[in-house]
C-alpha atoms as a PDB file:
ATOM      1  CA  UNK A   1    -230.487 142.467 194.918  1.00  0.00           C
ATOM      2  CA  UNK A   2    -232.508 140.529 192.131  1.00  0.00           C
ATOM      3  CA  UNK A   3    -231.090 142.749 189.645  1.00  0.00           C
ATOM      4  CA  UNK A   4    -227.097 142.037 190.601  1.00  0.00           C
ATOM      5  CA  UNK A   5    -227.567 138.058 190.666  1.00  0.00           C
ATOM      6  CA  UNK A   6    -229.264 138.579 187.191  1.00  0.00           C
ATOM      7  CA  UNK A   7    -226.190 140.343 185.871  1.00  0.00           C
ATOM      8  CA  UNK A   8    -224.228 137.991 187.522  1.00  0.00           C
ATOM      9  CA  UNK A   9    -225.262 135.310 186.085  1.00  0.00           C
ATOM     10  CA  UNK A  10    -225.425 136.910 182.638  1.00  0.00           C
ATOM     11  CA  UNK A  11    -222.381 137.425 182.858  1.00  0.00           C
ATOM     12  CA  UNK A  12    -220.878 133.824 184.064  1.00  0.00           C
ATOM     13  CA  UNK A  13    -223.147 132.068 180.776  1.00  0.00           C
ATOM     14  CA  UNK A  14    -222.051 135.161 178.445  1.00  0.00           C
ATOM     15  CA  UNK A  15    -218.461 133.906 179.934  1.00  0.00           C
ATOM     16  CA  UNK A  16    -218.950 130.120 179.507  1.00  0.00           C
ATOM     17  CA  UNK A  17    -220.143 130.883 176.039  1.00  0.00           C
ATOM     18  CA  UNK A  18    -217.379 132.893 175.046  1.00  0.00           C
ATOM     19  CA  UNK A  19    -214.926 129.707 176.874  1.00  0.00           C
ATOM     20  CA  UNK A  20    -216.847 126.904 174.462  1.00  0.00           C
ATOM     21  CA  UNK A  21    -216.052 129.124 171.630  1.00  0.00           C
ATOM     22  CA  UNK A  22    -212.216 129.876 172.071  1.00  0.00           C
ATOM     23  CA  UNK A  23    -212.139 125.958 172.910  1.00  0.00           C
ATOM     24  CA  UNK A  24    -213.440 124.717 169.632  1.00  0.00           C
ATOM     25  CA  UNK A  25    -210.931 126.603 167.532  1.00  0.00           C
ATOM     26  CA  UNK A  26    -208.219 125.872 169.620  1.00  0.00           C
ATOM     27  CA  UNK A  27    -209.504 121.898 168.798  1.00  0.00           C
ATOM     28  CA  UNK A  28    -209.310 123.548 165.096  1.00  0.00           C
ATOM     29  CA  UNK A  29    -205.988 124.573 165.617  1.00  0.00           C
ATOM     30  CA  UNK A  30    -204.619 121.477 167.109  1.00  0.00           C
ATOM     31  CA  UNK A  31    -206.276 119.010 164.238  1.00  0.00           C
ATOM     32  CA  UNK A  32    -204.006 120.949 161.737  1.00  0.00           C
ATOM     33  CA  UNK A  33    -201.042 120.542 164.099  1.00  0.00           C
ATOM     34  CA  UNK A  34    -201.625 117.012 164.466  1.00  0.00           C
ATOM     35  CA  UNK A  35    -202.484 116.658 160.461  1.00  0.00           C
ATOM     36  CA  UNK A  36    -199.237 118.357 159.512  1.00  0.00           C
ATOM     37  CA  UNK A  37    -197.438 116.144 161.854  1.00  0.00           C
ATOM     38  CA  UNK A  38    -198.134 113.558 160.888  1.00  0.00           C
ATOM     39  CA  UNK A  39    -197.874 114.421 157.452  1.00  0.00           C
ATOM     40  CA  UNK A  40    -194.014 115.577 157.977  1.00  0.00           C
ATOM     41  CA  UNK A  41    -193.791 112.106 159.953  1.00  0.00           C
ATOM     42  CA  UNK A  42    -194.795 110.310 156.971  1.00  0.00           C
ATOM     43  CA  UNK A  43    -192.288 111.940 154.598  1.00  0.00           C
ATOM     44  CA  UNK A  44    -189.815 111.023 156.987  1.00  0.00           C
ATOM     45  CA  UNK A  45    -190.603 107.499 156.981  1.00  0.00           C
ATOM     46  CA  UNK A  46    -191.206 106.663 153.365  1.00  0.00           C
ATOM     47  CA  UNK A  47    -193.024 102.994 154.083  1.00  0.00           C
ATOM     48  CA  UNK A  48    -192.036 102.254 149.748  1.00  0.00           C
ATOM     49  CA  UNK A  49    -191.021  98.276 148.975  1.00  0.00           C
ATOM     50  CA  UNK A  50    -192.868  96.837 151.834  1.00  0.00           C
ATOM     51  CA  UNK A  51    -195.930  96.325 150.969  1.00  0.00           C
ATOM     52  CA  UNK A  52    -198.809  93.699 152.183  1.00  0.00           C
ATOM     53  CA  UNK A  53    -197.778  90.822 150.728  1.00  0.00           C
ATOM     54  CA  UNK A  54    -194.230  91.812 152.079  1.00  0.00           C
ATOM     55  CA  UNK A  55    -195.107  92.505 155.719  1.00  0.00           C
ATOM     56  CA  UNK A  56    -197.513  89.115 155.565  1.00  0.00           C
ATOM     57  CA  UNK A  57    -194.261  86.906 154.639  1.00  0.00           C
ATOM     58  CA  UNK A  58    -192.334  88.671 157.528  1.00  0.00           C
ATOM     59  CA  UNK A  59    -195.139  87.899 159.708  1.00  0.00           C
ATOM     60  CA  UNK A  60    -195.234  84.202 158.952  1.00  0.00           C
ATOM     61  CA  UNK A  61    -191.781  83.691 158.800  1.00  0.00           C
ATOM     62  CA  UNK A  62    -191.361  85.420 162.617  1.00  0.00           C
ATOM     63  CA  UNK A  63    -194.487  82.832 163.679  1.00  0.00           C
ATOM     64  CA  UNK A  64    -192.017  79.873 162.260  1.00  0.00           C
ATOM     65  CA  UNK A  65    -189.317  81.053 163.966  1.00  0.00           C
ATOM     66  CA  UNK A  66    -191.406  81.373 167.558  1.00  0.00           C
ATOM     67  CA  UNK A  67    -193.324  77.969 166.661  1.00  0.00           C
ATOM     68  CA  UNK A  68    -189.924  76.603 166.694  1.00  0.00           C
ATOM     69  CA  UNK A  69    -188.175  77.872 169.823  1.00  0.00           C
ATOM     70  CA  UNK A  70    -191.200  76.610 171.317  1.00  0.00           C
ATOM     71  CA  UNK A  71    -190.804  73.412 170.165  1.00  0.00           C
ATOM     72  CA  UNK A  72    -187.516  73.455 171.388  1.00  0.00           C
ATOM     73  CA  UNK A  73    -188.237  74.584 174.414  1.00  0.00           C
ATOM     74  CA  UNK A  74    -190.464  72.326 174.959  1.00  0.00           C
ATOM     75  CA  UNK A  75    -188.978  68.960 173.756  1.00  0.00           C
ATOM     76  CA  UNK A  76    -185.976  70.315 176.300  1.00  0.00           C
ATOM     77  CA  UNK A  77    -188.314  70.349 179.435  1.00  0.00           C
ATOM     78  CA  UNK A  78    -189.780  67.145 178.330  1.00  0.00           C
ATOM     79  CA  UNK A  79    -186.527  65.114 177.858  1.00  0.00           C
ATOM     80  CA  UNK A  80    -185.352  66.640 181.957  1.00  0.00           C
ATOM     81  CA  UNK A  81    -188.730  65.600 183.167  1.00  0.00           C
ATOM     82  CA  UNK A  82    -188.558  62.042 181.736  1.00  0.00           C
ATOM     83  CA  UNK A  83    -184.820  62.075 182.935  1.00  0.00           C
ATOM     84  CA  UNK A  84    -186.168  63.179 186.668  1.00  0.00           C
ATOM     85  CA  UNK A  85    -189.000  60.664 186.344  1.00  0.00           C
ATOM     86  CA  UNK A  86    -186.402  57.771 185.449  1.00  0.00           C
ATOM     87  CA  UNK A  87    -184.217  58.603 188.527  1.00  0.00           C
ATOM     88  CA  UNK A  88    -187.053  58.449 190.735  1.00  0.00           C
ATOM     89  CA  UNK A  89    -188.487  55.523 189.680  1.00  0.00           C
ATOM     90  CA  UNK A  90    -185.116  54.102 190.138  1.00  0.00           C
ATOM     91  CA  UNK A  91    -184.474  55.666 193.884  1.00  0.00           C
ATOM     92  CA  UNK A  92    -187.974  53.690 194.576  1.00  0.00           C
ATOM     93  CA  UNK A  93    -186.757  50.588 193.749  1.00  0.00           C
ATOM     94  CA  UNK A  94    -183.602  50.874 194.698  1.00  0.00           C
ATOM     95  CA  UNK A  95    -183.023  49.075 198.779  1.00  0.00           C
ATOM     96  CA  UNK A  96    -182.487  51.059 201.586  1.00  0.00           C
ATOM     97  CA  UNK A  97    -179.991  49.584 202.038  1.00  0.00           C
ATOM     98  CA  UNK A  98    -177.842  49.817 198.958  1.00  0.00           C
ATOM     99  CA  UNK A  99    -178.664  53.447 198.246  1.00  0.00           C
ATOM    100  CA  UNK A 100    -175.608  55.524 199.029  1.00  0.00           C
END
């Protein structure tokens, strides 16, 4: 009885061993996969003519542009509040009587 769980369990670490190994050079396999991938992907996508100083104007200029809509924005909401505010300052002193 001893002698069968031995080999049993000789065999299930002999079997885990033998898993761990296949596993790491599958992980082998699939870092060259991903390396050539992304190596084809960059070919593709030549990134020449844009280069830091380039994508640091685009950036500012798209923060300008955003600054200003918000501005916008903004002042708009402002000038409808004041507008509300002004009407309800009038309705308050405005008679009872003479509102219609």
């Amino acid at each position: 009885m001893k002698a069968s769980a031995f080999l049993i369990g000789a065999a299930l670490v002999a079997s885990s061993v033998a898993a761990m190994a296949a596993d790491a050079s599958s992980e082998a396999a699939r870092d060259q996969r991903m390396d050539a991938a992304l190596q084809s992907y960059r070919a593709a996508h030549p990134t020449e003519g844009v280069g830091t100083f380039e994508k640091a104007e685009n950036s500012v200029k798209r923060g300008a542009y955003r600054t200003g809509q918000a501005i916008k924005r903004g002042a708009h909401k402002t000038g409808v509040a004041i507008k509300r505010t002004g009407e309800k300052i009038e309705d308050k002193l405005t008679p009872a009587d003479k509102k219609e």
